[in-house]
Protein backbone atom coordinates (compact mmCIF):
# COMPACT_ATOMS: atom_id res chain seq x y z
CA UNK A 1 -89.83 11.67 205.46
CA UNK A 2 -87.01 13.89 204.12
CA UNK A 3 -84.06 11.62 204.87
CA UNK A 4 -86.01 8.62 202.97
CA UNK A 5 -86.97 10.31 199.98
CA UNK A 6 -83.30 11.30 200.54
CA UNK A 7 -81.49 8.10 201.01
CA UNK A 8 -83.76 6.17 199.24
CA UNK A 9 -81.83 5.42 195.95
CA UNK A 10 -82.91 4.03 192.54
CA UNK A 11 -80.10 2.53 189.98
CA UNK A 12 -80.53 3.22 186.35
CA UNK A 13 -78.08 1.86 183.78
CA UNK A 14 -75.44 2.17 186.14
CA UNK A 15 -76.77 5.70 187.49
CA UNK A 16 -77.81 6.36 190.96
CA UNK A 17 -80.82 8.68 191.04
CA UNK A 18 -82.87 9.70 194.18
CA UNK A 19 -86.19 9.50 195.01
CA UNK A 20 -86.19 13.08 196.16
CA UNK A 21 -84.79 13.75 192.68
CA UNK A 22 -87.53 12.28 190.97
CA UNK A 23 -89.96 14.06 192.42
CA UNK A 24 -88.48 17.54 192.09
CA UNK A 25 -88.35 16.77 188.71
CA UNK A 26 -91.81 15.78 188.15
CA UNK A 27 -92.55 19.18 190.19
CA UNK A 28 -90.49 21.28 188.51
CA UNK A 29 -91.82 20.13 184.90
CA UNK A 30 -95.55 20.28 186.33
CA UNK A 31 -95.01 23.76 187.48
CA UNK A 32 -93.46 24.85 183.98
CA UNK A 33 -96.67 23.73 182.67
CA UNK A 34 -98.54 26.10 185.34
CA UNK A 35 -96.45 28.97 184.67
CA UNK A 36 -96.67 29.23 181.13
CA UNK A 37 -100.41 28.28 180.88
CA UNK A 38 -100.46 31.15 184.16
CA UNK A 39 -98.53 33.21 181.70
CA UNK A 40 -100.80 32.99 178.63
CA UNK A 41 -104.16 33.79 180.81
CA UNK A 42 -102.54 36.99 182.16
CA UNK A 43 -101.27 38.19 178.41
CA UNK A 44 -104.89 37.56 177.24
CA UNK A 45 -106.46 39.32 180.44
CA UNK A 46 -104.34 42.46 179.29
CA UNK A 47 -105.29 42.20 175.77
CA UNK A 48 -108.73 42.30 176.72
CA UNK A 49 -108.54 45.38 178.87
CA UNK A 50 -106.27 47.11 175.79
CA UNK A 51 -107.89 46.38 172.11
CA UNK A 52 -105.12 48.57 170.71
CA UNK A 53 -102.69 45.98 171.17
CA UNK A 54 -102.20 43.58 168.21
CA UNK A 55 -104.56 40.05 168.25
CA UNK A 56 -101.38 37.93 166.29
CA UNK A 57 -98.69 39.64 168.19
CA UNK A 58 -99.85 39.13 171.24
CA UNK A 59 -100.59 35.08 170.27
CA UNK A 60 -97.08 34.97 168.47
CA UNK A 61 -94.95 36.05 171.47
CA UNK A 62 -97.43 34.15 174.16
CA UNK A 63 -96.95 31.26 172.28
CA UNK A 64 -93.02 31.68 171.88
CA UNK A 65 -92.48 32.28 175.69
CA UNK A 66 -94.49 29.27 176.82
CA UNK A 67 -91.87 26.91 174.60
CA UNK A 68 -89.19 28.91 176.02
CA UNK A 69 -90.31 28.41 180.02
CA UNK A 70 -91.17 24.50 179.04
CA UNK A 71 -88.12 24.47 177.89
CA UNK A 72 -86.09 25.57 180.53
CA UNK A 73 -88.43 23.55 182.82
CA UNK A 74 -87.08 20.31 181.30
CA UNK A 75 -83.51 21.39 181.34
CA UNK A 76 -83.39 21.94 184.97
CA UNK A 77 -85.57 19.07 185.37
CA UNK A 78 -82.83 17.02 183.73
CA UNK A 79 -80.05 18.67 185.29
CA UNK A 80 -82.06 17.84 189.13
CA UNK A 81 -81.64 14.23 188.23
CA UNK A 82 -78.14 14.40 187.58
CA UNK A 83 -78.64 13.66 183.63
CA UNK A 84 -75.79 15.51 181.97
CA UNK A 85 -77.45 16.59 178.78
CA UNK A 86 -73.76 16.83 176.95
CA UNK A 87 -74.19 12.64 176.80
CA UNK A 88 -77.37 12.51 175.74
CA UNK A 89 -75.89 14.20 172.59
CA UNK A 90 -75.07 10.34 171.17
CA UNK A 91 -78.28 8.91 171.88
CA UNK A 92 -80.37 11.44 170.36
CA UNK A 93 -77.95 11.09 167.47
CA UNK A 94 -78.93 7.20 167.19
CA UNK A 95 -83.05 8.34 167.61
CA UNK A 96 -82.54 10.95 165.01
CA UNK A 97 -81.22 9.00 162.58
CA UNK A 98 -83.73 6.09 163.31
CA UNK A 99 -86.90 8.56 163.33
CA UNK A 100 -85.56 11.39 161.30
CA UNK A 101 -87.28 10.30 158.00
CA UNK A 102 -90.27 9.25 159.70
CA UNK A 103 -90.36 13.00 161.48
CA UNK A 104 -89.52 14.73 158.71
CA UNK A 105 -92.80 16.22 157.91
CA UNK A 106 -93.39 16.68 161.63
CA UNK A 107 -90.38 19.11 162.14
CA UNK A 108 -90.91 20.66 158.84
CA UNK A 109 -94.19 21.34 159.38
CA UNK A 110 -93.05 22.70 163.02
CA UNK A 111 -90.22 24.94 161.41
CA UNK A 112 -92.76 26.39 159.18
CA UNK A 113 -94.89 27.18 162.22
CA UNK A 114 -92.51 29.11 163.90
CA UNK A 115 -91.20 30.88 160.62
CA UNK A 116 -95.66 32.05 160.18
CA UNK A 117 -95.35 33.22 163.84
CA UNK A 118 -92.48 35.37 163.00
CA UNK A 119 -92.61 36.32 159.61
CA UNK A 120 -96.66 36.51 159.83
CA UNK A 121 -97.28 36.33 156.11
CA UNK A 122 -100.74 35.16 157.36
CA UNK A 123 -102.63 36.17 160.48
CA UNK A 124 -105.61 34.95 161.97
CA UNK A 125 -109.06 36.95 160.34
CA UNK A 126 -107.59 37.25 157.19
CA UNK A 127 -108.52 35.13 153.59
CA UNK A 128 -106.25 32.94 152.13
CA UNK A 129 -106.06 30.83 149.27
CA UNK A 130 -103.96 28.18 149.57
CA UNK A 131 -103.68 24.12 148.18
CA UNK A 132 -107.18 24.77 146.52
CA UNK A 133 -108.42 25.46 149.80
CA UNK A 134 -109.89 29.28 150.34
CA UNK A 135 -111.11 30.21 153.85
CA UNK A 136 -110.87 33.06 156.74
CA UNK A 137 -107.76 31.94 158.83
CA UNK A 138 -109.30 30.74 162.23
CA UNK A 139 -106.38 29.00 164.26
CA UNK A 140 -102.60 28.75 164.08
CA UNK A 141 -100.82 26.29 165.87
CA UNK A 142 -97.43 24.55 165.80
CA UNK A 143 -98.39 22.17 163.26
CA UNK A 144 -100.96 23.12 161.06
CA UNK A 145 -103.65 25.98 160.73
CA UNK A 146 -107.26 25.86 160.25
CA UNK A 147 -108.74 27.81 157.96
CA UNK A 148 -112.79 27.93 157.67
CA UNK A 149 -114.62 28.13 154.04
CA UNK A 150 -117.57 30.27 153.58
CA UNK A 151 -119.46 26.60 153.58
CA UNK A 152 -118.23 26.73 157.12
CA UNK A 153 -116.02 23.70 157.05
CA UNK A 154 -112.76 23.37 158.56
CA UNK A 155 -109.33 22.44 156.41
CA UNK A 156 -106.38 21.76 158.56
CA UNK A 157 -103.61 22.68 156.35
CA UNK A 158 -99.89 21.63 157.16
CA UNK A 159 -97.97 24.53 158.18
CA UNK A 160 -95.22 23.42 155.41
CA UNK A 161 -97.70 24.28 152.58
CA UNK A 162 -97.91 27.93 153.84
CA UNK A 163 -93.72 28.31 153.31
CA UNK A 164 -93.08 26.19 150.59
CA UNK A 165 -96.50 27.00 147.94
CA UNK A 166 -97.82 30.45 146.40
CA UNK A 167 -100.77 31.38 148.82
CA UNK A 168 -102.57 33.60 147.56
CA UNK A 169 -103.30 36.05 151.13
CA UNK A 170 -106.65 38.46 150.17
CA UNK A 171 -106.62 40.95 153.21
CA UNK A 172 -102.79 41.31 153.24
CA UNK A 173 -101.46 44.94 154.04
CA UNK A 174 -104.97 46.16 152.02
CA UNK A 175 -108.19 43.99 152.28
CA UNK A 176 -109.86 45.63 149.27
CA UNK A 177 -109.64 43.78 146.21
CA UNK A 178 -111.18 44.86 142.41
CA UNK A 179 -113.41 42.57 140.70
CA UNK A 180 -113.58 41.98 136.83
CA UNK A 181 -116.89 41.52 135.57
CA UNK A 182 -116.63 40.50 131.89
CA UNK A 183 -119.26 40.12 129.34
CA UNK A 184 -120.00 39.95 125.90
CA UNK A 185 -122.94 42.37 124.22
CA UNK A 186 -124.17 41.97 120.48
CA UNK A 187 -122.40 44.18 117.71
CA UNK A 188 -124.15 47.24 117.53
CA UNK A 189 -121.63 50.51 118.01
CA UNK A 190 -125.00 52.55 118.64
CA UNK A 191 -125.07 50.57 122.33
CA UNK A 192 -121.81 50.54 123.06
CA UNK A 193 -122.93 54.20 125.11
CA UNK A 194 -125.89 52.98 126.45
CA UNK A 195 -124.56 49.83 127.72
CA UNK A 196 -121.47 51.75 129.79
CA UNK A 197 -123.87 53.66 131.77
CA UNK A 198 -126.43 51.07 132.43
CA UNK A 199 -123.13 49.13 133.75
CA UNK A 200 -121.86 52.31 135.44
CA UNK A 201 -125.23 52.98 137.02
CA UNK A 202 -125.80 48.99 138.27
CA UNK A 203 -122.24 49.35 140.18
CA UNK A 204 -123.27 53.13 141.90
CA UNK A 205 -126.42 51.51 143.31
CA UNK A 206 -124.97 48.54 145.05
CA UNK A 207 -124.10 48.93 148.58
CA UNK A 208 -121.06 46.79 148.35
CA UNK A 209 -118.82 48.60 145.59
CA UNK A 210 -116.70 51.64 147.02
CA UNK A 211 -117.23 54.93 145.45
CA UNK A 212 -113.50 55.39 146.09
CA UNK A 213 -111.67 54.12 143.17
CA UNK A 214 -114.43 54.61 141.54
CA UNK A 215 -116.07 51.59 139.26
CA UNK A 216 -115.11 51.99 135.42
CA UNK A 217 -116.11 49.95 132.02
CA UNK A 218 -113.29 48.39 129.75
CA UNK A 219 -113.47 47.51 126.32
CA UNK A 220 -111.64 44.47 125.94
CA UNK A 221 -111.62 43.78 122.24
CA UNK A 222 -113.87 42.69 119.53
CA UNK A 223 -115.04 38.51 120.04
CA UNK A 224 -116.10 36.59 117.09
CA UNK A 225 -119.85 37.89 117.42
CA UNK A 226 -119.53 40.58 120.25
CA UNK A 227 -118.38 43.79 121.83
CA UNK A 228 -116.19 42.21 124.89
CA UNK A 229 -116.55 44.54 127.92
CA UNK A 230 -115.53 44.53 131.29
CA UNK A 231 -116.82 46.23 134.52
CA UNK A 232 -114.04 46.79 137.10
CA UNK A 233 -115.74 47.53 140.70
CA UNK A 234 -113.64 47.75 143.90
CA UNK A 235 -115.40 46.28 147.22
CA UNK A 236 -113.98 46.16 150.84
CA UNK A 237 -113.81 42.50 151.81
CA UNK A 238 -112.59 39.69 149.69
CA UNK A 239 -114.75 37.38 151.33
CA UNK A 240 -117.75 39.14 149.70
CA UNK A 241 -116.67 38.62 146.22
CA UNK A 242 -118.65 35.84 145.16
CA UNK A 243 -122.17 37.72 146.47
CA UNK A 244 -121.12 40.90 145.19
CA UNK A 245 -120.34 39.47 141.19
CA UNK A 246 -123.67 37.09 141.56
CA UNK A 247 -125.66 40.55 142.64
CA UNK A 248 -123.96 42.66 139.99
CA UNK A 249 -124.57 39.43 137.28
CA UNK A 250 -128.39 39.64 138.10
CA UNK A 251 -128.74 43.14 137.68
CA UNK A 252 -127.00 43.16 134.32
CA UNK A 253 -129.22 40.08 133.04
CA UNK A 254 -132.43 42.43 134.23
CA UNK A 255 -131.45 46.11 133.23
CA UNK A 256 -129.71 44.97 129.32
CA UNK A 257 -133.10 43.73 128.95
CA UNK A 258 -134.79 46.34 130.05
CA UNK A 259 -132.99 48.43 127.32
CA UNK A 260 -133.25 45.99 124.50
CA UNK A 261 -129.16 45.55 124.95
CA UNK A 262 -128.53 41.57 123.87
CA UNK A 263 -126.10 40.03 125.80
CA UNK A 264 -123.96 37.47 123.32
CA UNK A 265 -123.24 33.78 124.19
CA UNK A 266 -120.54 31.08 122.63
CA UNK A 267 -122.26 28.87 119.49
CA UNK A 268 -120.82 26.93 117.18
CA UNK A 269 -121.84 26.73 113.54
CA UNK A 270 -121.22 23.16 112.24
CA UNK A 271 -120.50 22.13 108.85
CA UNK A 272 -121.56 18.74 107.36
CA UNK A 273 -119.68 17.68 104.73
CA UNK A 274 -120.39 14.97 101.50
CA UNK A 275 -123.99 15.76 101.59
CA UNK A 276 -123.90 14.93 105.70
CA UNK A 277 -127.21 16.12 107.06
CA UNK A 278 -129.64 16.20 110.02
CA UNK A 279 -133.03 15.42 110.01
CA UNK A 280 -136.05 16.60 111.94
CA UNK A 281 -135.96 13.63 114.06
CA UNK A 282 -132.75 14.14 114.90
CA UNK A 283 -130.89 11.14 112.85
CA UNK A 284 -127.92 11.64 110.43
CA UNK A 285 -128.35 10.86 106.90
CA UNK A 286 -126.04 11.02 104.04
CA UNK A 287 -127.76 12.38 100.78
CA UNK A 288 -127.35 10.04 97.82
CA UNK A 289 -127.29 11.52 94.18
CA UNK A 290 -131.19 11.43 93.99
CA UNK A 291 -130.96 13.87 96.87
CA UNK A 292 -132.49 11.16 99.40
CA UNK A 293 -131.15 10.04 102.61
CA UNK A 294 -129.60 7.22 103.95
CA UNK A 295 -129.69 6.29 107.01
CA UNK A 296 -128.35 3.95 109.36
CA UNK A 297 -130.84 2.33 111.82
CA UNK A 298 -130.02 -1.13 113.84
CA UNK A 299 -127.56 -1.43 110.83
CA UNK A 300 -130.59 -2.13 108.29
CA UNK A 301 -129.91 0.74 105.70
CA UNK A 302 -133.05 3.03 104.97
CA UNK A 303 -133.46 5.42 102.18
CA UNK A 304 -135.85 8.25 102.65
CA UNK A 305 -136.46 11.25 100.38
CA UNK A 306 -134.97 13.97 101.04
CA UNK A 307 -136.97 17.09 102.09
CA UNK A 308 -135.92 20.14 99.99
């Protein structure tokens, strides 16, 4: 069996390639596969037993030594069948420049992949905001990551977008962020006081905000009909933000009330001009010079006195 896989010879493009070639190849590639796959399971098996070791370390460099075994799998793989991989420079010349446009994305996005693995300026478990998209990042791979939203839907963002737009990472280095809470209160200096604590108070009692910096109330300036302030809180996880301002929101709406403190909203005081006004049924009339009103209804022109 030996001497025919041996002798038996196949002619490609002028090249003479054995059978027992062929199939050491096919082996050798299949067995790449096994050891880096063989490879990963015992890194994880490790990790598992030591939790001091890093989580994205430990999947960068897994990751990066199964490309480098599959690698040199093909290469001797190649070099078994007697392909010199020096003239296969040409040809892949000719493909790239015939694919290279179409691929450009592909290899960018698989550049940028290896540059994240590296240069880690996200990791999976942390919050990003990135292409609109905000989520916990759940999966990096050599083409795109998946980040999850709090609605627990999955974007699969190209890798590209990660190196080449501002992403905004939450739990980078620190995960605590500081919230602005801004609001507007009615112009009375007497409540000014009163209204700090109540806002100083509402931040000690929830669970959320860190006592450590502690929570503080600016005074942002004077709005067109309010005292602008601002309550500054500092929580522990970004991903709570939204909960933590809707709690703090409802407990400002209950407690101002409780102490007779108005909170201010925008309104707009319009101005009607040549005699321009509204009437109670919610037409617009124009006051002639007997002080009635003309209206306009399915153009027929009506004149109504004017209620003074």
């Amino acid at each position: 069996m030996f001497e025919f896989l041996r002798d038996k010879v196949y002619t490609i493009d002028g090249n003479k390639v054995r059978l027992l070639s062929i199939i050491l190849s096919v082996i050798i590639i299949l067995a790449s596969y096994l050891i880096s796959f063989l490879f990963a399971y015992i890194v994880k098996k490790e990790f598992r037993k030591n939790r001091t070791m890093n989580k994205s370390f430990v999947k960068t460099v897994t990751r990066f030594i199964k490309y480098i075994i599959l690698i040199i799998g093909f290469f001797i793989a190649f070099q078994v069948l007697g392909i010199n991989l020096s003239s296969l420079a040409f040809l892949a010349g000719v493909i790239g420049l015939g694919i290279g446009f179409g691929m450009q994305n592909i290899i960018s996005n698989f550049i940028s992949g290896i540059i994240i693995l590296f240069e880690k300026p996200i990791k999976e478990g942390e919050y990003v905001d990135v292409a609109g998209y905000d989520g916990i990042v759940s999966d990096i791979r050599a083409r795109s990551t998946t980040i999850t939203t709090r609605d627990n839907i999955s974007i699969i963002v190209p890798n590209s977008n990660f190196i080449t737009s501002n992403v905004i990472n939450w739990s980078h280095k620190d995960p605590k962020i500081r919230l602005h809470i801004p609001m507007g209160i009615e112009e009375t200096a007497s409540k000014l006081d009163l209204a700090k604590k109540v806002l100083l108070e509402i931040a000690d009692k929830n669970q959320e905000v860190l006592k450590e910096p502690k929570p503080s109330v600016w005074f942002i300036g004077f709005g067109s009909s309010s005292f602008d302030l601002e309550l500054i809180v500092w929580i522990q996880s970004p991903i709570r933000r939204h909960y933590v301002i809707s709690d703090i929101n409802f407990e400002i709406a209950k407690k101002f009330a409780e102490h007779d403190i108005d909170l201010t909203y925008p309104w707009t005081n319009l101005v009607f001009k040549n005699g321009l006004q509204i009437q109670q049924n919610g037409e617009l009339g124009i006051a002639n010079g007997n002080n009635d009103i003309v209206t306009n209804n399915s153009n027929n022109s009506v004149i109504q006195p004017s209620k003074n």
